[in-house]
PDB file of N, CA and C in Angstrom:
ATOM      1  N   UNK A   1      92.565  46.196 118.481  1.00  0.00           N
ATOM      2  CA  UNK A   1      93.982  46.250 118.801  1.00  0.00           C
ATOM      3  C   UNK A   1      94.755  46.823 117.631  1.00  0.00           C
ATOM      4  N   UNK A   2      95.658  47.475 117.975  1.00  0.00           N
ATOM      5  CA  UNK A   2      96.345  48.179 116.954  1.00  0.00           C
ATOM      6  C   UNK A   2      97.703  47.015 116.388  1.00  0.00           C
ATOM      7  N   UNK A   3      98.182  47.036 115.172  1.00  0.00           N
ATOM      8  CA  UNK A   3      99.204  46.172 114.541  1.00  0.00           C
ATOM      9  C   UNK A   3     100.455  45.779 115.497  1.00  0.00           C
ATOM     10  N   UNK A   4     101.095  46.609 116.060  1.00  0.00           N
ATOM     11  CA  UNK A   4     101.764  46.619 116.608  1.00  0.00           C
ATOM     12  C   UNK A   4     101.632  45.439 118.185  1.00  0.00           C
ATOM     13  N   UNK A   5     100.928  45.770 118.923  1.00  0.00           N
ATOM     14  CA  UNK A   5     100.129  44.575 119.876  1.00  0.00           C
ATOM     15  C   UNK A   5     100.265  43.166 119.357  1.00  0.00           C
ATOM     16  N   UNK A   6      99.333  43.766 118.213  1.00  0.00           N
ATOM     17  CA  UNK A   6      98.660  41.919 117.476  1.00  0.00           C
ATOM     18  C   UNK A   6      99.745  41.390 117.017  1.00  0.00           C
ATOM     19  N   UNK A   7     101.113  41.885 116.421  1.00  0.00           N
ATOM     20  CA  UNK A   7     101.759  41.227 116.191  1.00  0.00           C
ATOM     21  C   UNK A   7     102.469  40.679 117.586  1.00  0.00           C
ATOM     22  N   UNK A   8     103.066  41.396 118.208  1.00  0.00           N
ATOM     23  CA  UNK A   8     103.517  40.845 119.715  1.00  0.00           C
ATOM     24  C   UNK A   8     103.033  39.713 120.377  1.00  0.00           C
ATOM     25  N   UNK A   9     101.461  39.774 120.235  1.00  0.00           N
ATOM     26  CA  UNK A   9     100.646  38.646 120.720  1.00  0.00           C
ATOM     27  C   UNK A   9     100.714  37.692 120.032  1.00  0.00           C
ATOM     28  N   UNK A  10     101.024  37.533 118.379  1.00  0.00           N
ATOM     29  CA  UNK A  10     100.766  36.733 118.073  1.00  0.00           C
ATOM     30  C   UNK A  10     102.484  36.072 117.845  1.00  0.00           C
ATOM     31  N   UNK A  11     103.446  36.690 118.345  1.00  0.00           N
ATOM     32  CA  UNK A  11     104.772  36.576 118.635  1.00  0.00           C
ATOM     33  C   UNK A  11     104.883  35.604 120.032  1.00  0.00           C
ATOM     34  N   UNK A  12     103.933  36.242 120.680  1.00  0.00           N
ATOM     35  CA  UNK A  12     104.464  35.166 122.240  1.00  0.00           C
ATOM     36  C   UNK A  12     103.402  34.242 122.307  1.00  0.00           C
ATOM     37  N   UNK A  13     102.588  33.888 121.210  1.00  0.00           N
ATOM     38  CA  UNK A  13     101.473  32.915 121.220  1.00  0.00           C
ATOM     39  C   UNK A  13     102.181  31.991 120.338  1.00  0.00           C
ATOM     40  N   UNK A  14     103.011  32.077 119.649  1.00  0.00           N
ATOM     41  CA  UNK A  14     104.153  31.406 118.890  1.00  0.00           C
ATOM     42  C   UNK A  14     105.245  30.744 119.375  1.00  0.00           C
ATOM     43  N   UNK A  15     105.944  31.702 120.293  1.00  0.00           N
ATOM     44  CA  UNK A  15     107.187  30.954 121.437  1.00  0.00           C
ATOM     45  C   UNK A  15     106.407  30.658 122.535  1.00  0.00           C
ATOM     46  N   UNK A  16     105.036  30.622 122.955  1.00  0.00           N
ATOM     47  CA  UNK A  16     104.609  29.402 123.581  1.00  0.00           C
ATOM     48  C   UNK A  16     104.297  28.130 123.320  1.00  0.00           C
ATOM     49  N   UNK A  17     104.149  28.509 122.234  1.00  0.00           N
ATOM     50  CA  UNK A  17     103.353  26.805 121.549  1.00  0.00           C
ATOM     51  C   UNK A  17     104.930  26.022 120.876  1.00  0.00           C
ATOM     52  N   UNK A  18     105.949  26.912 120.664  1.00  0.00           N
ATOM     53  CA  UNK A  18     107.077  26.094 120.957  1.00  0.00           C
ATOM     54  C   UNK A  18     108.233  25.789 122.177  1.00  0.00           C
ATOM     55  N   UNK A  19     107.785  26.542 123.242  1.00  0.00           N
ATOM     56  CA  UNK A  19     107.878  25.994 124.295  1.00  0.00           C
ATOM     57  C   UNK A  19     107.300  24.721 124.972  1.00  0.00           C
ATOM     58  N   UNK A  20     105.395  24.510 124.494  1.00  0.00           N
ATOM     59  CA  UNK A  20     104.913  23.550 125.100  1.00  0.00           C
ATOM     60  C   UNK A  20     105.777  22.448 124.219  1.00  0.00           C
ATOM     61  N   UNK A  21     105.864  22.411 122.807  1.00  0.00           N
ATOM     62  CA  UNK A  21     106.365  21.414 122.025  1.00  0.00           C
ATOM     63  C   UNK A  21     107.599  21.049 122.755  1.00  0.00           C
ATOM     64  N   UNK A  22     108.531  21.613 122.656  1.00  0.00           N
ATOM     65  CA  UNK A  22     109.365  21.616 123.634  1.00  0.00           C
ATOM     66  C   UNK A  22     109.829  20.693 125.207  1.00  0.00           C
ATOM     67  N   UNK A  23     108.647  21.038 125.504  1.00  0.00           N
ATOM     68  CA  UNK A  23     108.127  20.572 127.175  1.00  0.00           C
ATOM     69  C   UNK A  23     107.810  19.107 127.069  1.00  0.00           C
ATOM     70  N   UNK A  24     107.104  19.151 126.116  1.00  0.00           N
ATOM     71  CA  UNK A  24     106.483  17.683 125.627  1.00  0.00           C
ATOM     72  C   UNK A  24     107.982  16.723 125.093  1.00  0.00           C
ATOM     73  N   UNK A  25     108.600  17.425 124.722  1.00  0.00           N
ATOM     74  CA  UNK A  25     110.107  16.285 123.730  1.00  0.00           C
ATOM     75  C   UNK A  25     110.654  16.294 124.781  1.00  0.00           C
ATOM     76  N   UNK A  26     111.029  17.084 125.837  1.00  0.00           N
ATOM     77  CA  UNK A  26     111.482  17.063 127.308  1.00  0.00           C
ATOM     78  C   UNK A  26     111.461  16.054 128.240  1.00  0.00           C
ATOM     79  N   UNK A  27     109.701  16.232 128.106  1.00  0.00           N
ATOM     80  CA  UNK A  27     109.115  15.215 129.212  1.00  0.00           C
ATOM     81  C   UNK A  27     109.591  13.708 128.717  1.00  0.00           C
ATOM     82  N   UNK A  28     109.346  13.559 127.296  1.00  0.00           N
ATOM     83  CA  UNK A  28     109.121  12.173 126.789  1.00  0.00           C
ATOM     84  C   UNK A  28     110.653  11.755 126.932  1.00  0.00           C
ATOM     85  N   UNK A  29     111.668  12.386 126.595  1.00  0.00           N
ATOM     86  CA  UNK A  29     113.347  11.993 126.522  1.00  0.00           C
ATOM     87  C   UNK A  29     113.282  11.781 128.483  1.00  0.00           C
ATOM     88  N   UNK A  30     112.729  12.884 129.159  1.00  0.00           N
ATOM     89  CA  UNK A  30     113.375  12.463 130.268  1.00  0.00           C
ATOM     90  C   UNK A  30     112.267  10.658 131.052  1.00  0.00           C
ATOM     91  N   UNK A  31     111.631  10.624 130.355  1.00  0.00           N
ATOM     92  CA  UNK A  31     110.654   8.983 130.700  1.00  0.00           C
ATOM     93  C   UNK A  31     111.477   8.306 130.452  1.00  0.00           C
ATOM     94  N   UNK A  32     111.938   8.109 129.481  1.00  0.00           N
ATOM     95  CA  UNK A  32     112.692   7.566 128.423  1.00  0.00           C
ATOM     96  C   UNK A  32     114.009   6.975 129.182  1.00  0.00           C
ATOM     97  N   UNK A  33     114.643   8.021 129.671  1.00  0.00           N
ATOM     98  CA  UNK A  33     115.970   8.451 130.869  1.00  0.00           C
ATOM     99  C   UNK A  33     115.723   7.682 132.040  1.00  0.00           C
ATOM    100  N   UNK A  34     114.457   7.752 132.316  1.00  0.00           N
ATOM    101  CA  UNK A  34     114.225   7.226 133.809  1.00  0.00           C
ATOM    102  C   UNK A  34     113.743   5.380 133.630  1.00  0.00           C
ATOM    103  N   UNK A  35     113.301   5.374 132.832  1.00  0.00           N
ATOM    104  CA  UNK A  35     113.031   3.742 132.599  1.00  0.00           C
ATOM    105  C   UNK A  35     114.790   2.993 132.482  1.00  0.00           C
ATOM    106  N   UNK A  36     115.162   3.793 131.087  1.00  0.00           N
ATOM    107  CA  UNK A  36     116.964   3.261 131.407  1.00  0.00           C
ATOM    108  C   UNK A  36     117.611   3.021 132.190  1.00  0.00           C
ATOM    109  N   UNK A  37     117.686   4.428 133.295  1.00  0.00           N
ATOM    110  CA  UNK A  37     118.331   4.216 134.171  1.00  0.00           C
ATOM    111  C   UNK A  37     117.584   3.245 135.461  1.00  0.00           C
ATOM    112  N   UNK A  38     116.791   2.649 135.416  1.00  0.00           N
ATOM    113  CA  UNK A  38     116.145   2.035 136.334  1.00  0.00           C
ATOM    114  C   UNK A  38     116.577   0.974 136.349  1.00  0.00           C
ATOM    115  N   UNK A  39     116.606  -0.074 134.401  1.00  0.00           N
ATOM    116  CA  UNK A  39     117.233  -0.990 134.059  1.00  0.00           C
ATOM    117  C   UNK A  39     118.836  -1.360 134.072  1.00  0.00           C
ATOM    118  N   UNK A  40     119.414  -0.028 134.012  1.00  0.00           N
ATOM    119  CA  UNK A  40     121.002  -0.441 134.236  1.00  0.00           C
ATOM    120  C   UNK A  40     120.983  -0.288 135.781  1.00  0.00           C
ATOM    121  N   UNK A  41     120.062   0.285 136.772  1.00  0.00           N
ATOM    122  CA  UNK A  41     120.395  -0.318 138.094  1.00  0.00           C
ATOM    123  C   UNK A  41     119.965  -1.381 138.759  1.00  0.00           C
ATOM    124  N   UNK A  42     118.741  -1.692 137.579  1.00  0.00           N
ATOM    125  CA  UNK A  42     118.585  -3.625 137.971  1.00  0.00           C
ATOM    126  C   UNK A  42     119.744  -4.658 137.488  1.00  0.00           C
ATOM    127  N   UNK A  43     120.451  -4.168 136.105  1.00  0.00           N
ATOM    128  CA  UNK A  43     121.828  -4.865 135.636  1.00  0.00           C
ATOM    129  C   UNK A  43     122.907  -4.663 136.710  1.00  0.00           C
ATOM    130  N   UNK A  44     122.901  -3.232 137.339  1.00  0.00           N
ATOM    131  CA  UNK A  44     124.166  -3.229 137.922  1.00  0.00           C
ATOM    132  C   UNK A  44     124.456  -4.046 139.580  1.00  0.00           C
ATOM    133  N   UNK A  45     122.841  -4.136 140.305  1.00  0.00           N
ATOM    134  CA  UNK A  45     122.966  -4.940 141.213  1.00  0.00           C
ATOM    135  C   UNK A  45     122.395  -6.252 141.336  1.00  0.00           C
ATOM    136  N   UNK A  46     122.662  -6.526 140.062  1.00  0.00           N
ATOM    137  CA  UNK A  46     122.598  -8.135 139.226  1.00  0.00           C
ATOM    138  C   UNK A  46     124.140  -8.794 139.361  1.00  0.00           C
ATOM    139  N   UNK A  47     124.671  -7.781 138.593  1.00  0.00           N
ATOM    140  CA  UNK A  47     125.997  -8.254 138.694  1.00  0.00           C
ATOM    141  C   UNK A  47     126.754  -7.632 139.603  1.00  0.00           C
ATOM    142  N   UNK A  48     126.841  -7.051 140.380  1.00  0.00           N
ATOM    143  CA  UNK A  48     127.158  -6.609 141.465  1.00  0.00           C
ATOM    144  C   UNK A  48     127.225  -7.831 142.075  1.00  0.00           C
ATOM    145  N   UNK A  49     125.766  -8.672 142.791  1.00  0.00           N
ATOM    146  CA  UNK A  49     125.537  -9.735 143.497  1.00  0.00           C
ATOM    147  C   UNK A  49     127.106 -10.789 142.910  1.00  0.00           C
ATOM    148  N   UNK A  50     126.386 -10.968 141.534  1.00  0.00           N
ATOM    149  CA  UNK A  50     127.604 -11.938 140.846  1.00  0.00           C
ATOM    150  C   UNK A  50     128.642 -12.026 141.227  1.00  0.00           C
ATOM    151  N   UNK A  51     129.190 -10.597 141.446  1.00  0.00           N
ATOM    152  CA  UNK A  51     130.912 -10.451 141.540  1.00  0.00           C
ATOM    153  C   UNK A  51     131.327 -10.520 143.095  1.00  0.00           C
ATOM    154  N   UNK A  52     130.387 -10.217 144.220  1.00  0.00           N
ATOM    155  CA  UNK A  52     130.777 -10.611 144.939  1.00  0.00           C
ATOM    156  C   UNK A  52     130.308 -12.084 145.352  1.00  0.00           C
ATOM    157  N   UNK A  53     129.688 -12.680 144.652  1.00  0.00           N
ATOM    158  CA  UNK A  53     129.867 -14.270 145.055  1.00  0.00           C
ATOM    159  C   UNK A  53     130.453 -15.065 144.135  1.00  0.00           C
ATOM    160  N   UNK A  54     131.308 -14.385 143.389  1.00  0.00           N
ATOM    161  CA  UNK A  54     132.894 -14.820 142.946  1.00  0.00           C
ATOM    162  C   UNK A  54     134.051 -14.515 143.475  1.00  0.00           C
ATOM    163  N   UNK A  55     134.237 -13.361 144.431  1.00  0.00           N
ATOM    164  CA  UNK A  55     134.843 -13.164 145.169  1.00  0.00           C
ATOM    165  C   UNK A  55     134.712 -14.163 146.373  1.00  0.00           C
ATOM    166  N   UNK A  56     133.536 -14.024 147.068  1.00  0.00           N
ATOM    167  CA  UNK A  56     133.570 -15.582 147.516  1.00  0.00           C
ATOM    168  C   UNK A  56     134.159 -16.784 147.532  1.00  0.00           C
ATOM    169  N   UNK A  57     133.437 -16.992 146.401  1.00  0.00           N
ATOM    170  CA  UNK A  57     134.214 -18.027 146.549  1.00  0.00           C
ATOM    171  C   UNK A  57     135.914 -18.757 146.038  1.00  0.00           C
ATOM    172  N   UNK A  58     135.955 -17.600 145.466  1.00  0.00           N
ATOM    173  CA  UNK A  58     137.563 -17.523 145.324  1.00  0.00           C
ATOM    174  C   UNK A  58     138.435 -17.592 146.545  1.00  0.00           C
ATOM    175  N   UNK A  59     137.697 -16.850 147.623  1.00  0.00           N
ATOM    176  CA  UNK A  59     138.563 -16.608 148.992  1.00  0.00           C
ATOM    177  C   UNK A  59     138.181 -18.231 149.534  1.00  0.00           C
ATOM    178  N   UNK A  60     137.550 -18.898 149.631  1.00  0.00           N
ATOM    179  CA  UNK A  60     137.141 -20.193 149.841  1.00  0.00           C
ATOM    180  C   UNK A  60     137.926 -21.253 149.295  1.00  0.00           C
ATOM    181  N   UNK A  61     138.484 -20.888 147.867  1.00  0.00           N
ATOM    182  CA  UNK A  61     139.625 -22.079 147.256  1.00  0.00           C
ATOM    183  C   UNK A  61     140.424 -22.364 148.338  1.00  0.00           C
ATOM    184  N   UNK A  62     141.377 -21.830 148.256  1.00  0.00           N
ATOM    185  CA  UNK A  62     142.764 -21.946 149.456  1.00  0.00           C
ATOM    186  C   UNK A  62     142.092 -22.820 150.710  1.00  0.00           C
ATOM    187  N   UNK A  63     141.106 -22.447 151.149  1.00  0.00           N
ATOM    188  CA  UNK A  63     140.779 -23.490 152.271  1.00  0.00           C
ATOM    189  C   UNK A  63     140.649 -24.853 152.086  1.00  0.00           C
ATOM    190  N   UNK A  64     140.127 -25.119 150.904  1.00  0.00           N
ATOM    191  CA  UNK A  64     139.993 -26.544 150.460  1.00  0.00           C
ATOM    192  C   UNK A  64     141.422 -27.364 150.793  1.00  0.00           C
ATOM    193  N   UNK A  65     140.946 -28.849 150.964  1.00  0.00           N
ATOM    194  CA  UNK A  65     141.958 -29.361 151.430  1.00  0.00           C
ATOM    195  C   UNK A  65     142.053 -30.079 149.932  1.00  0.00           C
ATOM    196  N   UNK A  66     143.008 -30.865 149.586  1.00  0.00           N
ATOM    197  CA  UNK A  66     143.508 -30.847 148.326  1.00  0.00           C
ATOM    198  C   UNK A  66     142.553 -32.731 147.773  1.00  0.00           C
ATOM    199  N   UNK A  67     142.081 -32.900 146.451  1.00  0.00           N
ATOM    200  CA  UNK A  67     141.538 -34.019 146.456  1.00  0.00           C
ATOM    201  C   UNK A  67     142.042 -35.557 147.147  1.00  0.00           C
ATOM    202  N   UNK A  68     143.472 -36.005 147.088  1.00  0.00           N
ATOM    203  CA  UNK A  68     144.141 -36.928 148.237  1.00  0.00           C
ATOM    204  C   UNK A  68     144.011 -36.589 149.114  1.00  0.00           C
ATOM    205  N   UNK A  69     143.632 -36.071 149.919  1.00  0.00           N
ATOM    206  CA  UNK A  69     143.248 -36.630 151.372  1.00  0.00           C
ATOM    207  C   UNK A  69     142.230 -37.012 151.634  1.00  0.00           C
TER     208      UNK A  69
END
């Protein structure tokens, strides 16, 4: 192969191997992303539940009849 080639080749054998690097910090941030967000949607319909069975029972006060009777 003449200089010209070999360098080219050894140019896009270079921005591949920092592409795979790349791919790899990608992959791992987006795992990373997906475990999080999994946990703030187990927090959010945690308390979700919460708030509407405080709403609950808030709407339930007023019915109570008062301790004398």
């Amino acid at each position: 192969m003449d200089t010209q080639t070999d360098s080219r080749l050894t140019a896009i054998e270079t921005k591949l191997a920092y592409l795979e690097d790349f791919m790899n910090q990608l992959q791992a941030v987006t795992v990373e992303h997906t475990k999080t967000i999994e946990v703030l949607k187990t927090e959010n319909q945690i308390l979700s539940g919460r708030l509407h069975d405080l709403i609950d029972s808030l709407e339930e006060i007023p019915n109570r009849k008062p301790p004398h009777y």
